[in-house]
PDB file of N, CA and C in Angstrom:
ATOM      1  N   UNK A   1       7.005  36.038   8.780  1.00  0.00           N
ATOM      2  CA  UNK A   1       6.199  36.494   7.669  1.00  0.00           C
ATOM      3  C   UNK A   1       4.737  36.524   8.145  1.00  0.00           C
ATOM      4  N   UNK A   2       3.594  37.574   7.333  1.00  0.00           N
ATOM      5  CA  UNK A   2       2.334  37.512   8.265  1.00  0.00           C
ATOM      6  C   UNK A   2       1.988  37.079   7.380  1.00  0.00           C
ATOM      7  N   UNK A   3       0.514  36.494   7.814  1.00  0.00           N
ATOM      8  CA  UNK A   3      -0.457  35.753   7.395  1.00  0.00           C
ATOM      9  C   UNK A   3      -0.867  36.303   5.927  1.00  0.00           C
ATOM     10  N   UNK A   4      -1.094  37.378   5.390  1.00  0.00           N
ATOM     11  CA  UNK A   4      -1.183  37.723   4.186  1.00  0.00           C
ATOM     12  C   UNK A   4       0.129  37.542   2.945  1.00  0.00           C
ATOM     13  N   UNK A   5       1.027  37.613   3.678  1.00  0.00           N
ATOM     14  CA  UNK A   5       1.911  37.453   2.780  1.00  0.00           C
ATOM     15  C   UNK A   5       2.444  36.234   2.530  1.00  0.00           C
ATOM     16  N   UNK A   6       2.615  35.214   3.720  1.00  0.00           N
ATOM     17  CA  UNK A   6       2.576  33.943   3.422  1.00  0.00           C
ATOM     18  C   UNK A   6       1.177  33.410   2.200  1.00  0.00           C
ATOM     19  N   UNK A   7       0.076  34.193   2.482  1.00  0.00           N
ATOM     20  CA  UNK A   7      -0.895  33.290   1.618  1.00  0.00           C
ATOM     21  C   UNK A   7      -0.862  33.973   0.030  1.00  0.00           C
ATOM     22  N   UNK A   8       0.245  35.068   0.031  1.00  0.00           N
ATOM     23  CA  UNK A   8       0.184  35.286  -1.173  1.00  0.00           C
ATOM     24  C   UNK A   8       1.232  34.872  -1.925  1.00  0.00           C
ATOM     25  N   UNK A   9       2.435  34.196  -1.245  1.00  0.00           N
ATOM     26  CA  UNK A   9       3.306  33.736  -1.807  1.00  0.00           C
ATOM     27  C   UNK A   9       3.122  32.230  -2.261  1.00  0.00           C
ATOM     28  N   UNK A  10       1.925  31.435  -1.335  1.00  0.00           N
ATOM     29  CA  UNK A  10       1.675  30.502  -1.426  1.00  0.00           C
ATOM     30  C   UNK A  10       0.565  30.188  -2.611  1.00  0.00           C
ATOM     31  N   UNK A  11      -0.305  31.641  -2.801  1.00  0.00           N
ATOM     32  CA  UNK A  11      -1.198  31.302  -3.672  1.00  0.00           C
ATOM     33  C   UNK A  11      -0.193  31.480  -4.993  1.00  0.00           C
ATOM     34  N   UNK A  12       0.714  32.534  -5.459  1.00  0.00           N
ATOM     35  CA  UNK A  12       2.147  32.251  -6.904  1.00  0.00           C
ATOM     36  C   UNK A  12       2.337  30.729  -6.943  1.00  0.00           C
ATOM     37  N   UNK A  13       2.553  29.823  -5.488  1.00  0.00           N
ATOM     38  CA  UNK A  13       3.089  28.647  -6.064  1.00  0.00           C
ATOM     39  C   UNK A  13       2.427  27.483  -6.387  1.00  0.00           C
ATOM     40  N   UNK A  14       1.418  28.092  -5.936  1.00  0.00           N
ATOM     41  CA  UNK A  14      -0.086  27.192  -6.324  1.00  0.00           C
ATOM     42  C   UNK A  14      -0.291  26.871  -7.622  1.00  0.00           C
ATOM     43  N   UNK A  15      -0.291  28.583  -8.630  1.00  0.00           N
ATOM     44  CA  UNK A  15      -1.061  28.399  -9.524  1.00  0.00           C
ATOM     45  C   UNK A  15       0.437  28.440 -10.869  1.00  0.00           C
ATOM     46  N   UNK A  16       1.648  28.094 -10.149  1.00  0.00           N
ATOM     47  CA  UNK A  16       2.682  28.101 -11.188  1.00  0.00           C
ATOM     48  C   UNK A  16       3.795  27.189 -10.740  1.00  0.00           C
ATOM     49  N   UNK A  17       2.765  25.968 -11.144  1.00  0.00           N
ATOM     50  CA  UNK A  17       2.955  24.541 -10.740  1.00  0.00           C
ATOM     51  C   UNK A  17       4.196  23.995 -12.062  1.00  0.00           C
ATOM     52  N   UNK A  18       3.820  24.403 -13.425  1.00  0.00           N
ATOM     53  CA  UNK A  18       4.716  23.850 -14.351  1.00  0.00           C
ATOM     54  C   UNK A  18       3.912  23.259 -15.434  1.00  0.00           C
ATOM     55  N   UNK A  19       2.445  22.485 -15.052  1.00  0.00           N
ATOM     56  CA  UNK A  19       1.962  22.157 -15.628  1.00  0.00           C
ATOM     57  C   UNK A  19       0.120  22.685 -15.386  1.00  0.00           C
ATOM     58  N   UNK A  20      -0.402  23.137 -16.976  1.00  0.00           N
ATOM     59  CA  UNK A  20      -1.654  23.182 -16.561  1.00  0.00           C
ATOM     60  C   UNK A  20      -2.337  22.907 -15.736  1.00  0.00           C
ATOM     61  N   UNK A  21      -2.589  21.628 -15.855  1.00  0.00           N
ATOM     62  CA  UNK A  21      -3.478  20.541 -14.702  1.00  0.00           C
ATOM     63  C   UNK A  21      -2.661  20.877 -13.315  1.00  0.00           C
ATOM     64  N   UNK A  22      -1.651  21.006 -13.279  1.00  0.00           N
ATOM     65  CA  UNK A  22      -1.502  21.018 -11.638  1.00  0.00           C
ATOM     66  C   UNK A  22      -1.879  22.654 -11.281  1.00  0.00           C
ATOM     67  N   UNK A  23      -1.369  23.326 -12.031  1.00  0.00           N
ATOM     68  CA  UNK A  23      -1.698  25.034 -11.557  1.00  0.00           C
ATOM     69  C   UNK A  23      -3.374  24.784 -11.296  1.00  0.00           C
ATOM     70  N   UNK A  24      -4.235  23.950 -12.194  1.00  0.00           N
ATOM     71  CA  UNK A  24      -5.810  24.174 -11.763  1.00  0.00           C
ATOM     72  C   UNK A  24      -5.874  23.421 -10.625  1.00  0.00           C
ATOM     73  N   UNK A  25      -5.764  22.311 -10.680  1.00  0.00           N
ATOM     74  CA  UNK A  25      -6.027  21.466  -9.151  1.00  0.00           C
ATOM     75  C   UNK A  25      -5.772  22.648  -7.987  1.00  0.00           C
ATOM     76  N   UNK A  26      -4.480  22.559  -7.932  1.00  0.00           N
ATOM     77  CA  UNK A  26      -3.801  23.312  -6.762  1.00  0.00           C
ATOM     78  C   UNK A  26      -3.442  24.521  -7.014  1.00  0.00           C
ATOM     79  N   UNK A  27      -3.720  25.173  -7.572  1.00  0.00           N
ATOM     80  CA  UNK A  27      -4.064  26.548  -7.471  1.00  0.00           C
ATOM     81  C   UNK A  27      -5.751  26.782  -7.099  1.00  0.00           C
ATOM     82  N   UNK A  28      -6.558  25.961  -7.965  1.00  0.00           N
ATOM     83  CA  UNK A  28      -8.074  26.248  -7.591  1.00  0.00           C
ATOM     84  C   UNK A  28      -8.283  25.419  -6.441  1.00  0.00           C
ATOM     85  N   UNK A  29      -7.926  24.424  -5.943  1.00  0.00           N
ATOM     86  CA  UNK A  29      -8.115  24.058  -4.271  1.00  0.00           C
ATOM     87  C   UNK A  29      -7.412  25.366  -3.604  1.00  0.00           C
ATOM     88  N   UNK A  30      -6.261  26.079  -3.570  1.00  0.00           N
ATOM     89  CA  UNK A  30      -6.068  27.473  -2.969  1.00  0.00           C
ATOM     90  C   UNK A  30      -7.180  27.952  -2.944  1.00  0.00           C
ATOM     91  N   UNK A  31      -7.111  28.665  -3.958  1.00  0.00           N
ATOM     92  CA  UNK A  31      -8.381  29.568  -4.516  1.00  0.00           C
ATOM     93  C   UNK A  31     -10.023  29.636  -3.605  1.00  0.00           C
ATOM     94  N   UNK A  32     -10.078  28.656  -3.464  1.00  0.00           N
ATOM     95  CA  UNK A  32     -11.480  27.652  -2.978  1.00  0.00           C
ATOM     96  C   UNK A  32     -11.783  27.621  -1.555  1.00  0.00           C
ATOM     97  N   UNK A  33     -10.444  27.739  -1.099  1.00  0.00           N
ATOM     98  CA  UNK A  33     -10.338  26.933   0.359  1.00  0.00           C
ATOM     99  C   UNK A  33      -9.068  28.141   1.429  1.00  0.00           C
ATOM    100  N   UNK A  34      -8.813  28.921   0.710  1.00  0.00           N
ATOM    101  CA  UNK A  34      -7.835  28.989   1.273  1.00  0.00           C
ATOM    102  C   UNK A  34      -7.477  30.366   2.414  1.00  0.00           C
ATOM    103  N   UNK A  35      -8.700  30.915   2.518  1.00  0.00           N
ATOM    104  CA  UNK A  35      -9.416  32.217   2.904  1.00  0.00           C
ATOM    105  C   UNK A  35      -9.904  31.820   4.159  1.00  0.00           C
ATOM    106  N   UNK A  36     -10.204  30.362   4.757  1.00  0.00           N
ATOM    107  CA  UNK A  36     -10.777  30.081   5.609  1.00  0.00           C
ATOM    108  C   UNK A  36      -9.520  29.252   6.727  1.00  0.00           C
ATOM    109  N   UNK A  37      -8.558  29.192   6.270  1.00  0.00           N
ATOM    110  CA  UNK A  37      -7.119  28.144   6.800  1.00  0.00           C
ATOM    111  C   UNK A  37      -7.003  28.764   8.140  1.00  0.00           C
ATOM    112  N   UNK A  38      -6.428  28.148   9.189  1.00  0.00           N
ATOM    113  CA  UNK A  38      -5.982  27.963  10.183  1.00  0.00           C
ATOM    114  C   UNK A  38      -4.057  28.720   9.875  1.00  0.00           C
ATOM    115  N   UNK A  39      -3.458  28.728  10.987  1.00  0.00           N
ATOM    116  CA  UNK A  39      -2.430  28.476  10.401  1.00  0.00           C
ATOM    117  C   UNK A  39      -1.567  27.147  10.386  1.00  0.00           C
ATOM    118  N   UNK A  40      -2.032  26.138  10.847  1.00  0.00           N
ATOM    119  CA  UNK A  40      -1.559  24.517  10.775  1.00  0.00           C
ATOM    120  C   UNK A  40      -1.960  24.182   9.635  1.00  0.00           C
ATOM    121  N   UNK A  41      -3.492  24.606   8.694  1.00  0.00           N
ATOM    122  CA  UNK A  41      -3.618  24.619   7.596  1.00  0.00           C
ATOM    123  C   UNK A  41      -2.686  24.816   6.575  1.00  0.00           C
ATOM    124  N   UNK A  42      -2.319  26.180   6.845  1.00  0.00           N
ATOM    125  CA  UNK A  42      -1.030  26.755   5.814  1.00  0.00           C
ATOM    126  C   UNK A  42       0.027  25.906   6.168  1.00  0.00           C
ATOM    127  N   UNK A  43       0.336  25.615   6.587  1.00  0.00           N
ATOM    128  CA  UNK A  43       1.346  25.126   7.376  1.00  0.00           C
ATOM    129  C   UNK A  43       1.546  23.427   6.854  1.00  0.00           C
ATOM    130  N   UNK A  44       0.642  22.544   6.609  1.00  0.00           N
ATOM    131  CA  UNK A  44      -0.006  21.066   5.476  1.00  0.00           C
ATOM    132  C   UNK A  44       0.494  21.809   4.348  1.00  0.00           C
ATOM    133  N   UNK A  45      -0.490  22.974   3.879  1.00  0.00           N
ATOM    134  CA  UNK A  45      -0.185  23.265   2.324  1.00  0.00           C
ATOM    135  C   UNK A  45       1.427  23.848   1.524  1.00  0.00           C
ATOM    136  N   UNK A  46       2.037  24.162   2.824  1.00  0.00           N
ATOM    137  CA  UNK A  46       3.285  24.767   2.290  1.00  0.00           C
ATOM    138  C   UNK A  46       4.154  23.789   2.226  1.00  0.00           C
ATOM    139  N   UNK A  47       3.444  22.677   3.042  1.00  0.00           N
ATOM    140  CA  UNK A  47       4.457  20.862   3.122  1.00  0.00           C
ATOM    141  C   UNK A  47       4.115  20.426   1.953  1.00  0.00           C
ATOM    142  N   UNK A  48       2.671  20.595   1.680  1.00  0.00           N
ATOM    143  CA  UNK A  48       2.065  19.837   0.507  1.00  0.00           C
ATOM    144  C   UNK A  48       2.900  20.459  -0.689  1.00  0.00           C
ATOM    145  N   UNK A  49       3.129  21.535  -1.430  1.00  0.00           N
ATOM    146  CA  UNK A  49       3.838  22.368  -2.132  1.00  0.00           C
ATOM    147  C   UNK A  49       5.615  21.737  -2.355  1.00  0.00           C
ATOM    148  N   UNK A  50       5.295  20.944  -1.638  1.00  0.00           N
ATOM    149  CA  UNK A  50       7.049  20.770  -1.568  1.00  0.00           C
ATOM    150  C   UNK A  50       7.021  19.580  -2.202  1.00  0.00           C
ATOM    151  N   UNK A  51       6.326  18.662  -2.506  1.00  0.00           N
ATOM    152  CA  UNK A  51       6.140  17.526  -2.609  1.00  0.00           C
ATOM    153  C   UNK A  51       5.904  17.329  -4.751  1.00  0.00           C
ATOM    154  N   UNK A  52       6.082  16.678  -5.693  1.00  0.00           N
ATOM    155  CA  UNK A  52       6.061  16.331  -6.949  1.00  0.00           C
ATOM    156  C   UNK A  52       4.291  16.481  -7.434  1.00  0.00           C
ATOM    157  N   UNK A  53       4.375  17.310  -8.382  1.00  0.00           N
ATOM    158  CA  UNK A  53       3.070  17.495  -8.718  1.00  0.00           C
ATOM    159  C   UNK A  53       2.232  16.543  -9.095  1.00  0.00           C
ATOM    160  N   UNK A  54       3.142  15.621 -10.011  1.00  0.00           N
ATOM    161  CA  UNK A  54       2.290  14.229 -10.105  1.00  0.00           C
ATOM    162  C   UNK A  54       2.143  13.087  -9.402  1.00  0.00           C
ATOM    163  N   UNK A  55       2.683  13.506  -8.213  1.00  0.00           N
ATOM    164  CA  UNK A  55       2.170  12.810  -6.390  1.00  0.00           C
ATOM    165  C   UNK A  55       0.744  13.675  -6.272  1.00  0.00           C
ATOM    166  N   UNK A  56       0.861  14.445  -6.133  1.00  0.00           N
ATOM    167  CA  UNK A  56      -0.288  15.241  -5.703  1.00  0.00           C
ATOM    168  C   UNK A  56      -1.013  15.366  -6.609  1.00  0.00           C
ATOM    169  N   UNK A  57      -1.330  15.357  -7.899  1.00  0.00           N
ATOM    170  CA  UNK A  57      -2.209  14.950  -8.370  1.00  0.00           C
ATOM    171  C   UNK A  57      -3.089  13.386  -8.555  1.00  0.00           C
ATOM    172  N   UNK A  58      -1.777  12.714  -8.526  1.00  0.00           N
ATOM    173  CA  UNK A  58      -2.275  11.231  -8.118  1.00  0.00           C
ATOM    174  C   UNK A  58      -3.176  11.121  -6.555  1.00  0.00           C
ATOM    175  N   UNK A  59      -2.757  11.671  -5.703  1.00  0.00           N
ATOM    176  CA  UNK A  59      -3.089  11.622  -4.762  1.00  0.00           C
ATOM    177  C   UNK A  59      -5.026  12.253  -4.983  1.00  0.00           C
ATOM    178  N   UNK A  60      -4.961  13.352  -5.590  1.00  0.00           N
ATOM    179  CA  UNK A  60      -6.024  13.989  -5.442  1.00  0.00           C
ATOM    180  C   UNK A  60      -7.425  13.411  -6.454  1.00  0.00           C
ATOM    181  N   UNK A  61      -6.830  12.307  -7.657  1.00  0.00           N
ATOM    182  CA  UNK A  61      -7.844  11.973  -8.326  1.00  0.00           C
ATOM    183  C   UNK A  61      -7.943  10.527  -7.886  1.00  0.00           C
ATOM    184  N   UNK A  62      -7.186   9.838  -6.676  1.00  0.00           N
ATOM    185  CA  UNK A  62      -7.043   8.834  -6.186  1.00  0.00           C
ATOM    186  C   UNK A  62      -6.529   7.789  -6.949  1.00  0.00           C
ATOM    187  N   UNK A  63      -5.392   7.804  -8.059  1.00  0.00           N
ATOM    188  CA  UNK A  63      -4.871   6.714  -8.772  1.00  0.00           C
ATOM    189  C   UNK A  63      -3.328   6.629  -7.696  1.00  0.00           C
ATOM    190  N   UNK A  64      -3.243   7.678  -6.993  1.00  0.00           N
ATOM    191  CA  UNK A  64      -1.918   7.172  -5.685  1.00  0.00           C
ATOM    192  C   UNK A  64      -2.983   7.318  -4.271  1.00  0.00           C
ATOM    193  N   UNK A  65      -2.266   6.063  -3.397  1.00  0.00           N
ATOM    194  CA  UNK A  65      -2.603   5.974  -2.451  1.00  0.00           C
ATOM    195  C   UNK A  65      -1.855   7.535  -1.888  1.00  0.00           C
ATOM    196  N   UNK A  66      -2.937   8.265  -1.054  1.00  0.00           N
ATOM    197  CA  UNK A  66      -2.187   9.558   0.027  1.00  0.00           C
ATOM    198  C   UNK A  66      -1.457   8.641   0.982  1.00  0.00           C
ATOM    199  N   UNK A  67      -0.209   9.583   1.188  1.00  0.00           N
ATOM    200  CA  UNK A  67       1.040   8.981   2.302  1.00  0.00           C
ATOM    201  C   UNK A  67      -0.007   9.171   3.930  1.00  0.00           C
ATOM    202  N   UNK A  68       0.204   8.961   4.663  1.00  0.00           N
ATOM    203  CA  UNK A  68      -0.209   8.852   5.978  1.00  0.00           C
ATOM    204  C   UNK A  68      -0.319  10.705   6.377  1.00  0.00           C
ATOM    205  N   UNK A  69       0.534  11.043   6.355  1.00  0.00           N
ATOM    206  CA  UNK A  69       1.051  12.874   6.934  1.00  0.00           C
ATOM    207  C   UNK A  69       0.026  13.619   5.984  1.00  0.00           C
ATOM    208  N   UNK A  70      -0.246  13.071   5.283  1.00  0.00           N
ATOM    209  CA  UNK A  70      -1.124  13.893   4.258  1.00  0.00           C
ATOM    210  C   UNK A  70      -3.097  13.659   3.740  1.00  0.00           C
ATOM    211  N   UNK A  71      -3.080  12.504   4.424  1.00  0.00           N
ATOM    212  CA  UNK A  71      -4.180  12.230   4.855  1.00  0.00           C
ATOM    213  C   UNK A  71      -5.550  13.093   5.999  1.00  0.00           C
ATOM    214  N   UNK A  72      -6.569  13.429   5.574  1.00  0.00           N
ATOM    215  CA  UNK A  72      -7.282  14.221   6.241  1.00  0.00           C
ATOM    216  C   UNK A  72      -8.408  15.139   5.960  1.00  0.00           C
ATOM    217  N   UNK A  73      -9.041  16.443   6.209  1.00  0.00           N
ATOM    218  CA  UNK A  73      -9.984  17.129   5.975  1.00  0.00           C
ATOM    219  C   UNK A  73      -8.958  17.503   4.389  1.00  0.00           C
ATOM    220  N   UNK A  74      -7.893  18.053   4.708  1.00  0.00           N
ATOM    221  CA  UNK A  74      -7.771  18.782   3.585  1.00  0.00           C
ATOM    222  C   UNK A  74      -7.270  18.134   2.434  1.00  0.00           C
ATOM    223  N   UNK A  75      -6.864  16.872   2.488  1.00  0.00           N
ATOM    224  CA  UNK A  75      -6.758  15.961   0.853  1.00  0.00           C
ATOM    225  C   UNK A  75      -8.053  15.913   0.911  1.00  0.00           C
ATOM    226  N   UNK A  76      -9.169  15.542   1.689  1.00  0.00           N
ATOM    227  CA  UNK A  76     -10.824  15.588   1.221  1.00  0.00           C
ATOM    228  C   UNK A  76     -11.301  16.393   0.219  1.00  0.00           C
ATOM    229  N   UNK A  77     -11.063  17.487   0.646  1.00  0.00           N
ATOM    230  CA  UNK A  77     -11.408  18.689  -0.205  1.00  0.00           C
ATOM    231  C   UNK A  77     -10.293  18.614  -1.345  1.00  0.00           C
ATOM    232  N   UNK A  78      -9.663  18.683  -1.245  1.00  0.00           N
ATOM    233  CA  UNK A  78      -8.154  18.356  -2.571  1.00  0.00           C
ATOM    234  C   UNK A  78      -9.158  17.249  -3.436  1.00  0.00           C
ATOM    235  N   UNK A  79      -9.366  16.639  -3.112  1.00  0.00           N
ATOM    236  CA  UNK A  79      -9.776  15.306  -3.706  1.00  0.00           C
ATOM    237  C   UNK A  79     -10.846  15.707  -4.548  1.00  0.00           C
ATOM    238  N   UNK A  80     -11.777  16.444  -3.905  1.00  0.00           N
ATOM    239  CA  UNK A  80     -12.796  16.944  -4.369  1.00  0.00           C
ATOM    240  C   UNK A  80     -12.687  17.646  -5.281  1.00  0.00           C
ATOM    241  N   UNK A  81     -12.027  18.623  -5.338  1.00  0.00           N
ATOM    242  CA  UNK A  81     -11.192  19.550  -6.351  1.00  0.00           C
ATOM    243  C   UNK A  81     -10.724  18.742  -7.778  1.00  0.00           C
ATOM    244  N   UNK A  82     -10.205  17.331  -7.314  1.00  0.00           N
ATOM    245  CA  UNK A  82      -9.448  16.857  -8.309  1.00  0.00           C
ATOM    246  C   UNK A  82     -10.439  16.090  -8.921  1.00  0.00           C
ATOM    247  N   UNK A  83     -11.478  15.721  -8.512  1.00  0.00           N
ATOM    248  CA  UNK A  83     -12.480  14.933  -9.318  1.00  0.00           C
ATOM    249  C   UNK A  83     -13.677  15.938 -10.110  1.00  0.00           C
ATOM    250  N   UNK A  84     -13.429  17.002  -9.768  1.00  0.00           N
ATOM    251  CA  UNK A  84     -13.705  17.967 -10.696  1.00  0.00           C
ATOM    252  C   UNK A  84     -13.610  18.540 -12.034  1.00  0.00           C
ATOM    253  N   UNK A  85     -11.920  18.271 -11.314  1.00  0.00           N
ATOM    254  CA  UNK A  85     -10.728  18.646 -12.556  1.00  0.00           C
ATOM    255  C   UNK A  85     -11.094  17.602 -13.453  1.00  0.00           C
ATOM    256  N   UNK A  86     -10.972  16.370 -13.331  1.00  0.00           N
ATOM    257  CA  UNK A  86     -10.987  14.960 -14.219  1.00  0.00           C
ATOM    258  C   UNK A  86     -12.242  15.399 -14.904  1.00  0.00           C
ATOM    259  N   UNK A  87     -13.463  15.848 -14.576  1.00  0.00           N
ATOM    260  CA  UNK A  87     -14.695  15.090 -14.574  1.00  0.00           C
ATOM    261  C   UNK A  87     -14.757  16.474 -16.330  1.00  0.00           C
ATOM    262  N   UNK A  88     -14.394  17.400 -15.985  1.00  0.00           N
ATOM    263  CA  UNK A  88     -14.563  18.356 -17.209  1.00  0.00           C
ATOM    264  C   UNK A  88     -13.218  18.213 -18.353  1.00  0.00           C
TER     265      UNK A  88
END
């Protein structure tokens, strides 16, 4: 699959998470960030995607400790995203 189409299938699962709050987190960390990715980047986020939304949101407003594999530049910015989300 090329690089455009992976990021457009990835940006659908971003923003149609199940629940409000997760489609904004992680759809708007996509949104935000996701124009500039590597492909090892995509490659975290399509792992990250696989994973329970309210892991990853825990993870991102820091009430769950991040697992080790998921730790890095890009929960930083996730994080950032998510203390956003909280803060409005």
């Amino acid at each position: 699959m090329d690089r455009e189409h992976r990021l457009k299938r990835l940006r659908f699962r971003a923003w149609h998470r199940g629940t409000k709050e997760a489609d904004l987190l992680i759809g708007g960390f996509f949104d935000a960030h996701a124009a500039d990715w590597s492909d090892d980047q995509i490659a975290w986020f399509e792992t990250l995607l696989e994973e329970q939304d309210v892991d990853i949101m825990g993870w991102a407003i820091g009430s769950i400790a991040v697992p080790a594999h998921f730790r890095g530049p890009m929960m930083t910015q996730m994080k950032a995203v998510g203390y956003v989300q909280v803060a409005e």
